[in-house]
C-alpha atoms as a PDB file:
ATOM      1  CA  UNK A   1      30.532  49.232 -64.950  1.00  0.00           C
ATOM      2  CA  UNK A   2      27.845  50.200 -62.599  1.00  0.00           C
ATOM      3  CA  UNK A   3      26.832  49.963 -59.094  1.00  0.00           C
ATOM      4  CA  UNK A   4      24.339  47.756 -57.304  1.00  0.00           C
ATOM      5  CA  UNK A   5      23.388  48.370 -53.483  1.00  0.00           C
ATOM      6  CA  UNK A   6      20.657  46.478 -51.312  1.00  0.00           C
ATOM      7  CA  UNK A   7      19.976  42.910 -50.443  1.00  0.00           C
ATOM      8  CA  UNK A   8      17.565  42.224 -53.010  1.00  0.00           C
ATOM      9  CA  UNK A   9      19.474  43.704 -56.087  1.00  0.00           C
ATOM     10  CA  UNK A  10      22.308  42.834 -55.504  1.00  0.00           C
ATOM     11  CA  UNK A  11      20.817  38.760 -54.428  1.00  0.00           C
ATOM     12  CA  UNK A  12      18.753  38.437 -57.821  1.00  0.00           C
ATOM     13  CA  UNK A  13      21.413  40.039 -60.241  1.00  0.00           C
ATOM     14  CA  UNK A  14      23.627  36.713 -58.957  1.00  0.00           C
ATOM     15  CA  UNK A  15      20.834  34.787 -59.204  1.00  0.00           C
ATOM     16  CA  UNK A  16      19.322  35.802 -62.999  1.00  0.00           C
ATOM     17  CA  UNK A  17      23.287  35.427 -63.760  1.00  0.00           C
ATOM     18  CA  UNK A  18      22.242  37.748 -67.145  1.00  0.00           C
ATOM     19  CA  UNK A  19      25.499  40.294 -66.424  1.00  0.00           C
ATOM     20  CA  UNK A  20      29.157  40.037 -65.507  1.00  0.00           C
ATOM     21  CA  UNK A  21      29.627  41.056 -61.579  1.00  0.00           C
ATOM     22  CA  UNK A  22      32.829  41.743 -61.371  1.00  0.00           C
ATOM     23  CA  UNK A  23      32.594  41.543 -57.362  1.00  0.00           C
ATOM     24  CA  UNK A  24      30.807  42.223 -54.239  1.00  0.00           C
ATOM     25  CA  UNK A  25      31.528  43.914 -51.414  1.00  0.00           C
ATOM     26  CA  UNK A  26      30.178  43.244 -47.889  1.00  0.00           C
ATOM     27  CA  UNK A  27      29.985  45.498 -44.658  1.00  0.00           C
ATOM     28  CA  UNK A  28      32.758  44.598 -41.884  1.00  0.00           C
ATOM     29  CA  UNK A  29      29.720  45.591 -39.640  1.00  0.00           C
ATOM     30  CA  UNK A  30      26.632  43.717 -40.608  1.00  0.00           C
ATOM     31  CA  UNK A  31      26.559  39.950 -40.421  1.00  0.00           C
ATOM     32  CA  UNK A  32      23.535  38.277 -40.472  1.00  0.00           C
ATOM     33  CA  UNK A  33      21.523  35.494 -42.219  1.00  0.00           C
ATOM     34  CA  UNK A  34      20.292  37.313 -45.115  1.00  0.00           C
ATOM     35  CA  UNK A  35      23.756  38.621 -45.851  1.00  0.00           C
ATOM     36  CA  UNK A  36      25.802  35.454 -45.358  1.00  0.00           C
ATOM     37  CA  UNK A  37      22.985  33.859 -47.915  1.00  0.00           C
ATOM     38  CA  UNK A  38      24.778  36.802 -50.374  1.00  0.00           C
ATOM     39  CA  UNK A  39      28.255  36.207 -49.240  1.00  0.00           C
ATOM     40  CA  UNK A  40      27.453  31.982 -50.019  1.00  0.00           C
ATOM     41  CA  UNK A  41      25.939  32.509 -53.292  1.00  0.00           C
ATOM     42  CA  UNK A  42      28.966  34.663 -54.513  1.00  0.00           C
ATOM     43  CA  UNK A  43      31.458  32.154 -53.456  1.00  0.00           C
ATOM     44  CA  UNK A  44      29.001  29.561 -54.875  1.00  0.00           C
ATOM     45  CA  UNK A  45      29.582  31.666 -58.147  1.00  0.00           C
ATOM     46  CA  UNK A  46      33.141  32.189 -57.876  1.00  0.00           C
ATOM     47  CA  UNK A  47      32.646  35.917 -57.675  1.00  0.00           C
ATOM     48  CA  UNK A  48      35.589  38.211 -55.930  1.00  0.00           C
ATOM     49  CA  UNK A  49      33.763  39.293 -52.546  1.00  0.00           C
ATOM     50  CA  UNK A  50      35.767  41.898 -50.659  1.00  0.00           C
ATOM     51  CA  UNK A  51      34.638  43.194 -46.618  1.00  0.00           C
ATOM     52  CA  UNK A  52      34.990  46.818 -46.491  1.00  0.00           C
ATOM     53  CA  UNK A  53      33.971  49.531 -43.551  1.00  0.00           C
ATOM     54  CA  UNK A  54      30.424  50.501 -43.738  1.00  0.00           C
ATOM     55  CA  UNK A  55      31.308  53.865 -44.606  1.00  0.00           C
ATOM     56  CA  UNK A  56      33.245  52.732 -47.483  1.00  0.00           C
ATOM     57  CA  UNK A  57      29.869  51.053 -48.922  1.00  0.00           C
ATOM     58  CA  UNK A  58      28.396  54.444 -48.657  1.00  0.00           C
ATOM     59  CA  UNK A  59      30.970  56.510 -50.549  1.00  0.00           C
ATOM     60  CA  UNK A  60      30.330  53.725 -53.652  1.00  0.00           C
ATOM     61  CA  UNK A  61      27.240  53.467 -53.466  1.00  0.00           C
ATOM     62  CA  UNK A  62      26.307  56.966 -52.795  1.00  0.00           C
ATOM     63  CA  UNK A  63      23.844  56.533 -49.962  1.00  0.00           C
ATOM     64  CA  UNK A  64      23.826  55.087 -46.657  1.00  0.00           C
ATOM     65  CA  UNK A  65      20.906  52.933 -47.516  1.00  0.00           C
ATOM     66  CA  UNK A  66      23.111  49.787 -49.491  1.00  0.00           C
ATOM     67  CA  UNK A  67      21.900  47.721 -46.243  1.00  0.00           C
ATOM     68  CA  UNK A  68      25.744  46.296 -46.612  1.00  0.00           C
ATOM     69  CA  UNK A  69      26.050  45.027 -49.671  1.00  0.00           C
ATOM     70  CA  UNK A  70      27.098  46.825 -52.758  1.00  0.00           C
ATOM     71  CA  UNK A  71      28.083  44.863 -56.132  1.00  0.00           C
ATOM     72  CA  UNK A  72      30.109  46.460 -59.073  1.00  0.00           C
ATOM     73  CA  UNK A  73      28.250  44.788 -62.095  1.00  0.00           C
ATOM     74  CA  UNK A  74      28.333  45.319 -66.167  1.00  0.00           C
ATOM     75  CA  UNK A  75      25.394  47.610 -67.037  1.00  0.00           C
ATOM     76  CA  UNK A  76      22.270  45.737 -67.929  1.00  0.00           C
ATOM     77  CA  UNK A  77      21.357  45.466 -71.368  1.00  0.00           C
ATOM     78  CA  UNK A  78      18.645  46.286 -73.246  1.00  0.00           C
ATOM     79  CA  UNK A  79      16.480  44.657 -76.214  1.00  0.00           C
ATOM     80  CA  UNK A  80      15.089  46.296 -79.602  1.00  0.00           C
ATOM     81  CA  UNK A  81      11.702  46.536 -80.422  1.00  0.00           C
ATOM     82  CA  UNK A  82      12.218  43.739 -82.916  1.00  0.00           C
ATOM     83  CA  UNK A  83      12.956  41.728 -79.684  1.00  0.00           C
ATOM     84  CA  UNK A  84       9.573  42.479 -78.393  1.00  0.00           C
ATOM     85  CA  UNK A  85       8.074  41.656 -81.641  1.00  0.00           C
ATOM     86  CA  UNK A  86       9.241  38.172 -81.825  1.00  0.00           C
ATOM     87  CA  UNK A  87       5.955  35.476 -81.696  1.00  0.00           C
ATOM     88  CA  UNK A  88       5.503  33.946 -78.515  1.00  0.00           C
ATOM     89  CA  UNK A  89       3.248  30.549 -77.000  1.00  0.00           C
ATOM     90  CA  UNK A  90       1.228  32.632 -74.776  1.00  0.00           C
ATOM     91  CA  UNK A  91      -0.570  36.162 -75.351  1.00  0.00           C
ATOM     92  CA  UNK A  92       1.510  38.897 -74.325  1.00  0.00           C
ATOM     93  CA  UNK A  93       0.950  42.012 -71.708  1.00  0.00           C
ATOM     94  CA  UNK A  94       3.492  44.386 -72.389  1.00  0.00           C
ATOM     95  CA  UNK A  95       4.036  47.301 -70.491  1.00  0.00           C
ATOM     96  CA  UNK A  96       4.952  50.538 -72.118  1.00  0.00           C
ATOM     97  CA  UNK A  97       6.239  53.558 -70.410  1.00  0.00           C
ATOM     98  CA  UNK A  98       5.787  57.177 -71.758  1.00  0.00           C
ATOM     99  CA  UNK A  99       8.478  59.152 -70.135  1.00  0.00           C
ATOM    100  CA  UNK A 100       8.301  58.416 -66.808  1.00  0.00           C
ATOM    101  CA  UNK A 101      10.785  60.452 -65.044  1.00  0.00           C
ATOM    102  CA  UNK A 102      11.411  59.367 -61.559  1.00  0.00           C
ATOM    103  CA  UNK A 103      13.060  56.474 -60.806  1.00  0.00           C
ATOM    104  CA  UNK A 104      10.920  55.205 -57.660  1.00  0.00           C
ATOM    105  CA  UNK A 105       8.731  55.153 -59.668  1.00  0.00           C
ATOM    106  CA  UNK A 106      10.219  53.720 -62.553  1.00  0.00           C
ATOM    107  CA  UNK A 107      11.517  50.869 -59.769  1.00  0.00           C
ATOM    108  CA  UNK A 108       8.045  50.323 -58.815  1.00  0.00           C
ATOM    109  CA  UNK A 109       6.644  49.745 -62.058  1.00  0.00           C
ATOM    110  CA  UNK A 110       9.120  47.156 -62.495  1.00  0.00           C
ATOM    111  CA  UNK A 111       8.477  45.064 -59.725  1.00  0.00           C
ATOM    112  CA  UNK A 112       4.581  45.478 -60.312  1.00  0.00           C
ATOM    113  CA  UNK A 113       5.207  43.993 -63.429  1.00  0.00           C
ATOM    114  CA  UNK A 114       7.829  41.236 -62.999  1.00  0.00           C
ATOM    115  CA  UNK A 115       4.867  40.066 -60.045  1.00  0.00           C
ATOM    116  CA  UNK A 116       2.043  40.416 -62.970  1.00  0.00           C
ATOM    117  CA  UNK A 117       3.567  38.318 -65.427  1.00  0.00           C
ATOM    118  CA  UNK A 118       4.590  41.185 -68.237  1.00  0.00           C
ATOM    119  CA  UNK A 119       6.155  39.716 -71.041  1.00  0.00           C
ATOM    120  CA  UNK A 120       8.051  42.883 -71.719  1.00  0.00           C
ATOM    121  CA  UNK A 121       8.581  46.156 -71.074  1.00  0.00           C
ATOM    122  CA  UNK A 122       8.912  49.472 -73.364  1.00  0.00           C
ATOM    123  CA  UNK A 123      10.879  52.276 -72.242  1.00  0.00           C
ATOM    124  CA  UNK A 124      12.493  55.624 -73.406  1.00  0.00           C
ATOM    125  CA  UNK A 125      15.437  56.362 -73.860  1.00  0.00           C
ATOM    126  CA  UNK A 126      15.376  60.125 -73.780  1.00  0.00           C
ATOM    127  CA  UNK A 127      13.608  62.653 -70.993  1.00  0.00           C
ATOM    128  CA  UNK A 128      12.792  58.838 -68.659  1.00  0.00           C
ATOM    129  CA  UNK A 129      14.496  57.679 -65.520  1.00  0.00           C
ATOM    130  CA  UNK A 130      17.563  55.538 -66.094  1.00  0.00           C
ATOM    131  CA  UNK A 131      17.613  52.336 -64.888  1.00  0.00           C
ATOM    132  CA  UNK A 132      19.783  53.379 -62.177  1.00  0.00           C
ATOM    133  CA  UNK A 133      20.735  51.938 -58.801  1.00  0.00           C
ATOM    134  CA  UNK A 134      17.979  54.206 -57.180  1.00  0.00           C
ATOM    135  CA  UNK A 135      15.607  51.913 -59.641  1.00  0.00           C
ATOM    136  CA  UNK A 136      16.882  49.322 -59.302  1.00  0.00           C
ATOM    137  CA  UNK A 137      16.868  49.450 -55.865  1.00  0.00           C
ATOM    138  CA  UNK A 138      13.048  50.419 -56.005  1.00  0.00           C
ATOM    139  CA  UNK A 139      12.298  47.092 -57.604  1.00  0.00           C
ATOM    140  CA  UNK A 140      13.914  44.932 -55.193  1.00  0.00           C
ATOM    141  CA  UNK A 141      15.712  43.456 -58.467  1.00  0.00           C
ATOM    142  CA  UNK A 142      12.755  42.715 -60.408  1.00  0.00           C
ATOM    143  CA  UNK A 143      14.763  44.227 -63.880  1.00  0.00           C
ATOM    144  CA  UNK A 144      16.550  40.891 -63.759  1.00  0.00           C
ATOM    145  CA  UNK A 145      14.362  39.084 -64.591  1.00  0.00           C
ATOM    146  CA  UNK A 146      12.368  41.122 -67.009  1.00  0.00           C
ATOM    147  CA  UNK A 147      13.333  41.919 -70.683  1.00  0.00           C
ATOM    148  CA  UNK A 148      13.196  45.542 -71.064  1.00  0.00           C
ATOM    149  CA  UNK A 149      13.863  47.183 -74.303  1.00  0.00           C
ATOM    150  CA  UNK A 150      14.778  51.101 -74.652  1.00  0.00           C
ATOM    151  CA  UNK A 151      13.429  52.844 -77.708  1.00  0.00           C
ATOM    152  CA  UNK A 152      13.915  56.539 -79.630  1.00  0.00           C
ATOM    153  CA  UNK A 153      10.252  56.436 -80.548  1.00  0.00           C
ATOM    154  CA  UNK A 154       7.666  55.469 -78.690  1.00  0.00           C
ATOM    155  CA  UNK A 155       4.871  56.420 -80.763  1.00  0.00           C
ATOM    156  CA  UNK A 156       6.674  54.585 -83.826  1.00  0.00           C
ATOM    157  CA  UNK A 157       6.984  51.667 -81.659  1.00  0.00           C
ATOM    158  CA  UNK A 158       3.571  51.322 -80.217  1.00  0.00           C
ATOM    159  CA  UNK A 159       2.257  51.324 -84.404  1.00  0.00           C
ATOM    160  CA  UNK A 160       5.097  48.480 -85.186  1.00  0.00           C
ATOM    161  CA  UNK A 161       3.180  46.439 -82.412  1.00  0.00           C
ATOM    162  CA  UNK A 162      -0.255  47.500 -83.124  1.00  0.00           C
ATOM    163  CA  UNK A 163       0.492  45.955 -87.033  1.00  0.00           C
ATOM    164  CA  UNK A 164       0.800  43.028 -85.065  1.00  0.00           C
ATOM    165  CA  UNK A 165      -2.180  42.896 -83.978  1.00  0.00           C
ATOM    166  CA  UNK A 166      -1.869  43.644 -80.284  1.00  0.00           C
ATOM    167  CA  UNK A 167      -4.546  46.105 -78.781  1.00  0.00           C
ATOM    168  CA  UNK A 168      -2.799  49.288 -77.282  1.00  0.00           C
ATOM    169  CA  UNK A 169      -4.447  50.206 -73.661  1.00  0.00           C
ATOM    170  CA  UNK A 170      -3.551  53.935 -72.540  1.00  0.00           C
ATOM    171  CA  UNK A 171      -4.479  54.602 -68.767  1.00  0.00           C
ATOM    172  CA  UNK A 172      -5.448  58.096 -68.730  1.00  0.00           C
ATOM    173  CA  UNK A 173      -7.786  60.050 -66.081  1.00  0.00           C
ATOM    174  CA  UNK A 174     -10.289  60.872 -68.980  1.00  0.00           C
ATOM    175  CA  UNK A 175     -10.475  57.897 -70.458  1.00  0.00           C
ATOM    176  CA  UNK A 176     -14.437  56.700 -71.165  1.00  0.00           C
ATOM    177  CA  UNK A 177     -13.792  53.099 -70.039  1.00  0.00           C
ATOM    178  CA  UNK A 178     -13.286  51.423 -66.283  1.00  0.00           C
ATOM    179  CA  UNK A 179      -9.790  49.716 -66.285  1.00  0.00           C
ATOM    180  CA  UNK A 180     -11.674  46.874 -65.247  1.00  0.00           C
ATOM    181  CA  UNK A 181     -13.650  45.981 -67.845  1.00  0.00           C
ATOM    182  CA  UNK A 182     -11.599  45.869 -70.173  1.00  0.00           C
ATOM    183  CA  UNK A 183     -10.594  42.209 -71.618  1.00  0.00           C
ATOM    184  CA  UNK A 184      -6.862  41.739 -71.369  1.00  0.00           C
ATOM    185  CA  UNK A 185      -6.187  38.041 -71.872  1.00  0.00           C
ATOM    186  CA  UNK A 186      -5.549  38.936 -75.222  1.00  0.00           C
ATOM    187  CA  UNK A 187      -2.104  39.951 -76.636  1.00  0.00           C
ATOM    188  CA  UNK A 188      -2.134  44.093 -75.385  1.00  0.00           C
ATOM    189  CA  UNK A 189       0.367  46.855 -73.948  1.00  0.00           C
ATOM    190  CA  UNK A 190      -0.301  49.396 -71.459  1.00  0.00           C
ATOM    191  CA  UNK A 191       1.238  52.517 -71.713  1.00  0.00           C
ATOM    192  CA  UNK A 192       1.248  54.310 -68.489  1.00  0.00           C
ATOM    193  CA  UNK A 193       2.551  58.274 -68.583  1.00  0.00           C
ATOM    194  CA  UNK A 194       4.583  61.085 -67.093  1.00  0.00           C
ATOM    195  CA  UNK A 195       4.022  61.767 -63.356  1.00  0.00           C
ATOM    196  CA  UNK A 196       1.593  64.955 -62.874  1.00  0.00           C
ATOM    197  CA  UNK A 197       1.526  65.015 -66.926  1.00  0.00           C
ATOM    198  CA  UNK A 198       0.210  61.533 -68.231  1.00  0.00           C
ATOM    199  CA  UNK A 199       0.508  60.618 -71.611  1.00  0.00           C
ATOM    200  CA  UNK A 200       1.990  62.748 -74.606  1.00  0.00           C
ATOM    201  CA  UNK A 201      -0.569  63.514 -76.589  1.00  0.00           C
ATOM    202  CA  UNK A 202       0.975  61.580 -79.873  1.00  0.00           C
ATOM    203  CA  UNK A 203       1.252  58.932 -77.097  1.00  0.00           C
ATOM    204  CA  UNK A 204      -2.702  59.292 -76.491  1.00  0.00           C
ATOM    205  CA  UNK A 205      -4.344  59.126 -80.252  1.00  0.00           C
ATOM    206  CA  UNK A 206      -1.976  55.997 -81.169  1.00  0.00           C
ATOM    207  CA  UNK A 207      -3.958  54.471 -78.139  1.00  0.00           C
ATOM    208  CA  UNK A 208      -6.829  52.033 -79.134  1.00  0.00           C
ATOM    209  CA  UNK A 209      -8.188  52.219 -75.740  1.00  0.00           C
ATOM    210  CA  UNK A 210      -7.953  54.871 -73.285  1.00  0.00           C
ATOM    211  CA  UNK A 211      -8.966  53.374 -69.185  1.00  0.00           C
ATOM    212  CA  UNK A 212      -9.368  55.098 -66.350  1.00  0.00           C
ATOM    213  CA  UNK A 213      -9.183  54.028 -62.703  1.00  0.00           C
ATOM    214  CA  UNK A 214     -12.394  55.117 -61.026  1.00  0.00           C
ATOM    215  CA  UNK A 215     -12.075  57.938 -57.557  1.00  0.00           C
ATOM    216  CA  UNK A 216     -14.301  57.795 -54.648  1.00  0.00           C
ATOM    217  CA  UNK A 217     -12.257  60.437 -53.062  1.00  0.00           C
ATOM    218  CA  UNK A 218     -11.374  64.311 -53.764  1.00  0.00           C
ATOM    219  CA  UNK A 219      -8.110  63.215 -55.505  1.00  0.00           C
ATOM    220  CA  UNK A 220      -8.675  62.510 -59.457  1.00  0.00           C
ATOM    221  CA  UNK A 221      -5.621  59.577 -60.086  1.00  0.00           C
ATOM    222  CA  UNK A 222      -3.551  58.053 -58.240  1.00  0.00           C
ATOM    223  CA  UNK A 223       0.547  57.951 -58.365  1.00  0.00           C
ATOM    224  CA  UNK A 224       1.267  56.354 -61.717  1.00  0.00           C
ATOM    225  CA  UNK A 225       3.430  53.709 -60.432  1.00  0.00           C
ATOM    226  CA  UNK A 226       0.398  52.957 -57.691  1.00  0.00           C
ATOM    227  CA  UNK A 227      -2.128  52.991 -60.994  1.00  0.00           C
ATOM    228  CA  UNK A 228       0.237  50.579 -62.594  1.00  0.00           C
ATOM    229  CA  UNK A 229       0.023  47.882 -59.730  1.00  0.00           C
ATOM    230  CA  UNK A 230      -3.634  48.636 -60.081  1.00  0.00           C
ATOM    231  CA  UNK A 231      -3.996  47.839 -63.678  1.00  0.00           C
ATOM    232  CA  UNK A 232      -1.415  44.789 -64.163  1.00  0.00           C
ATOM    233  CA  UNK A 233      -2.662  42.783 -61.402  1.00  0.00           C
ATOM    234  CA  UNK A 234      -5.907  43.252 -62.761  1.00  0.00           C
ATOM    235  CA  UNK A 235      -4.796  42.490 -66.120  1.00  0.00           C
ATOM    236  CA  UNK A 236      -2.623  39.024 -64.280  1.00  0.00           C
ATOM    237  CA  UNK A 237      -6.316  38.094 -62.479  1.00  0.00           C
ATOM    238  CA  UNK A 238      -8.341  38.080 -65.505  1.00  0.00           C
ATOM    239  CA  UNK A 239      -5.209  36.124 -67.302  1.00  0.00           C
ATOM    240  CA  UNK A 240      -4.580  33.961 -64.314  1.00  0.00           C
ATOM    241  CA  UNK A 241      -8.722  33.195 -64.040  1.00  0.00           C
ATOM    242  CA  UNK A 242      -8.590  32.064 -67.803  1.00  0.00           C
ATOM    243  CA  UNK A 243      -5.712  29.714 -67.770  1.00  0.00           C
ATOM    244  CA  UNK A 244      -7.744  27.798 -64.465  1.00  0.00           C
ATOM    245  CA  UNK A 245     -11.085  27.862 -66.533  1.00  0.00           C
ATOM    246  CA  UNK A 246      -9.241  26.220 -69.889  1.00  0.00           C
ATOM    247  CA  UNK A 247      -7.550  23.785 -67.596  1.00  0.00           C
ATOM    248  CA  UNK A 248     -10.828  23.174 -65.760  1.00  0.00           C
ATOM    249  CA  UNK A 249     -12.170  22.401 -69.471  1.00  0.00           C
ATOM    250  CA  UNK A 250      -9.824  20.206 -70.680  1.00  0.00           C
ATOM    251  CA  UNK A 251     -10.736  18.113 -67.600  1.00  0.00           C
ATOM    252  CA  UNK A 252     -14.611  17.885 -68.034  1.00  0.00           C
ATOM    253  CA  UNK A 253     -13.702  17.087 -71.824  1.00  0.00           C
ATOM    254  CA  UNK A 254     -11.152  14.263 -70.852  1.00  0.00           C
ATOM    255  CA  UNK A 255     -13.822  12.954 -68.081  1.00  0.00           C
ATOM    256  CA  UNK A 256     -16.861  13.181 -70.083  1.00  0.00           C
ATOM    257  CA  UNK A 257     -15.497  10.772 -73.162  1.00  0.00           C
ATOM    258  CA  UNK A 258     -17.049   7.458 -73.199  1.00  0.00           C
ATOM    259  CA  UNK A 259     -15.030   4.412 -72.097  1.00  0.00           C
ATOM    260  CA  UNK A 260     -14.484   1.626 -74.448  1.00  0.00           C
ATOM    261  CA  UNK A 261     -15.311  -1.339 -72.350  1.00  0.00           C
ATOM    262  CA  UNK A 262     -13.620  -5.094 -72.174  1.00  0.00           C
ATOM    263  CA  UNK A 263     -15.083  -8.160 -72.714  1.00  0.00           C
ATOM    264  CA  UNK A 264     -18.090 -10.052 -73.808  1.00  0.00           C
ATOM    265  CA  UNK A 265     -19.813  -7.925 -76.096  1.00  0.00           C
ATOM    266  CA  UNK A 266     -17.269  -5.374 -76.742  1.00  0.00           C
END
C-alpha cells in the first residue's frame, strides 16, 4: 500500500476511482469546507474514514504538510509502451521524461501536462523520481487522471513510437529551432531531461527535433519542469487553435450549401 497526503491528492484519487483506498484518515483538528467535501465523498464511496490527532497524520505521512488528510491507497499502476502505442481518434502529445530525478519536479510536470491535454506520459523506471507522495503531492493529483507508463529503455521506446510515425521533439538549450515554431498538432512526444544535465545523449540523436526556449536574461534555461509548462501549453494552444478553426470550417461549409427550395418551380 502507499500513502497519500494533501487535499487535492487525496480528493482526485476518490474521484478518478482507478485504485483501491483502503481508507482515509482526517485531522481531529481541522474542520472546514474543503475537508468535510473529502470526508462526504468517502462516505459517498463507502470508504473506512478514521479522525486521528494531527500529529498522528504527520508520523504517516512523514511531513507536517498532509493539510489533514492522509489516505492509505494501492500503489498506482503503470502501462507498457504497447499501451501507449495503441491507435487513438485524435493526434497524440506524449510527454516523455529522460531521468528526471526530483520529484517536485516530476509533480510539476504532471500537472502541466494533465492541464495541456497529454495523451500519455513516458517515464523511467531506473535513476527517475518515483511517483511518490512528495509527487504526487506536487501535482495536486493530476497522475490520476493521466496514463503514465514506466519503461527500462527509453531510447528503445522513443524508436518503437517513432516507427509509428510520431515526430520525436527533444527540448534542449542548443537546439537550432524556437519551441514555438514548431508544428505540434500532429501526433509528437516531448522528451524533456535531467535537471542541470538535460538529455542523455542516446536520448538526444534518437530526437527528430531538438527546440530550445529562447533567454532574454543572463540565465541560459529555465527549471525543466518550468520549460515543460512552457512547451505543452504551447503545444495545447496551437492544438486547441486548430480544433476552433476546423469547427469554424465545418460551419462556413454547412452555411454556404445551396438550399433546395419548395414550390412552384422547384
Amino acid at each position: 500500500m502507499q500513502t497519500l497526503y494533501g487535499i487535492h491528492p487525496v480528493e482526485e484519487a476518490l474521484k478518478a476511482g482507478k485504485r483501491r483506498i483502503d481508507h482515509v484518515l482526517v485531522a481531529r483538528e481541522r474542520r472546514d469546507d474543503r475537508l468535510e467535501a473529502i470526508v462526504s465523498l468517502c462516505k459517498d464511496l463507502k470508504i473506512r474514514l478514521r479522525t486521528e490527532p494531527r500529529e498522528t497524520l504527520t508520523d504517516i505521512a512523514r511531513t507536517p504538510a498532509h493539510q489533514g488528510v492522509v489516505a492509505i491507497v494501492r500503489a498506482q499502476q503503470f502501462l507498457t509502451i504497447e499501451d501507449v502505442l495503441e491507435p487513438t481518434a485524435e493526434p497524440r502529445l506524449i510527454l516523455a521524461l529522460d531521468g528526471v530525478e526530483d520529484p517536485q519536479n516530476l509533480g510539476a510536470l504532471l500537472r502541466s501536462a494533465d492541464g495541456a491535454g497529454v495523451d500519455s506520459v513516458v517515464m523511467t523506471e531506473r535513476r527517475a523520481a518515483p511517483l511518490s507522495a512528495v509527487a504526487a503531492k506536487a501535482a495536486a493529483g493530476a497522475q490520476e487522471h493521466l496514463r503514465i507508463a514506466r519503461v527500462v529503455n527509453l531510447v528503445r521506446s522513443l524508436e518503437e513510437l517513432k516507427r509509428q510515425n510520431i515526430w520525436i521533439i527533444g527540448l534542449d538549450e542548443r537546439g537550432t529551432m524556437d519551441y514555438d515554431h514548431f508544428d505540434f498538432t500532429g501526433d509528437c512526444v516531448l522528451v524533456m531531461g535531467r535537471e542541470g544535465d538535460g538529455l542523455h545523449d542516446l536520448v538526444r540523436r534518437t530526437c527528430d527535433h531538438l527546440l530550445r526556449i529562447p533567454m532574454a536574461g543572463g540565465v541560459s534555461s529555465l527549471n525543466v519542469s518550468a520549460a515543460g509548462a512552457v512547451v505543452l501549453f504551447e503545444a495545447y494552444r496551437q492544438r486547441r487553435n486548430k480544433l476552433h478553426a476546423e469547427a469554424q470550417d465545418k460551419i462556413a461549409a454547412v452555411a454556404s450549401k445551396p438550399r433546395k427550395l419548395k414550390g412552384l418551380g422547384s
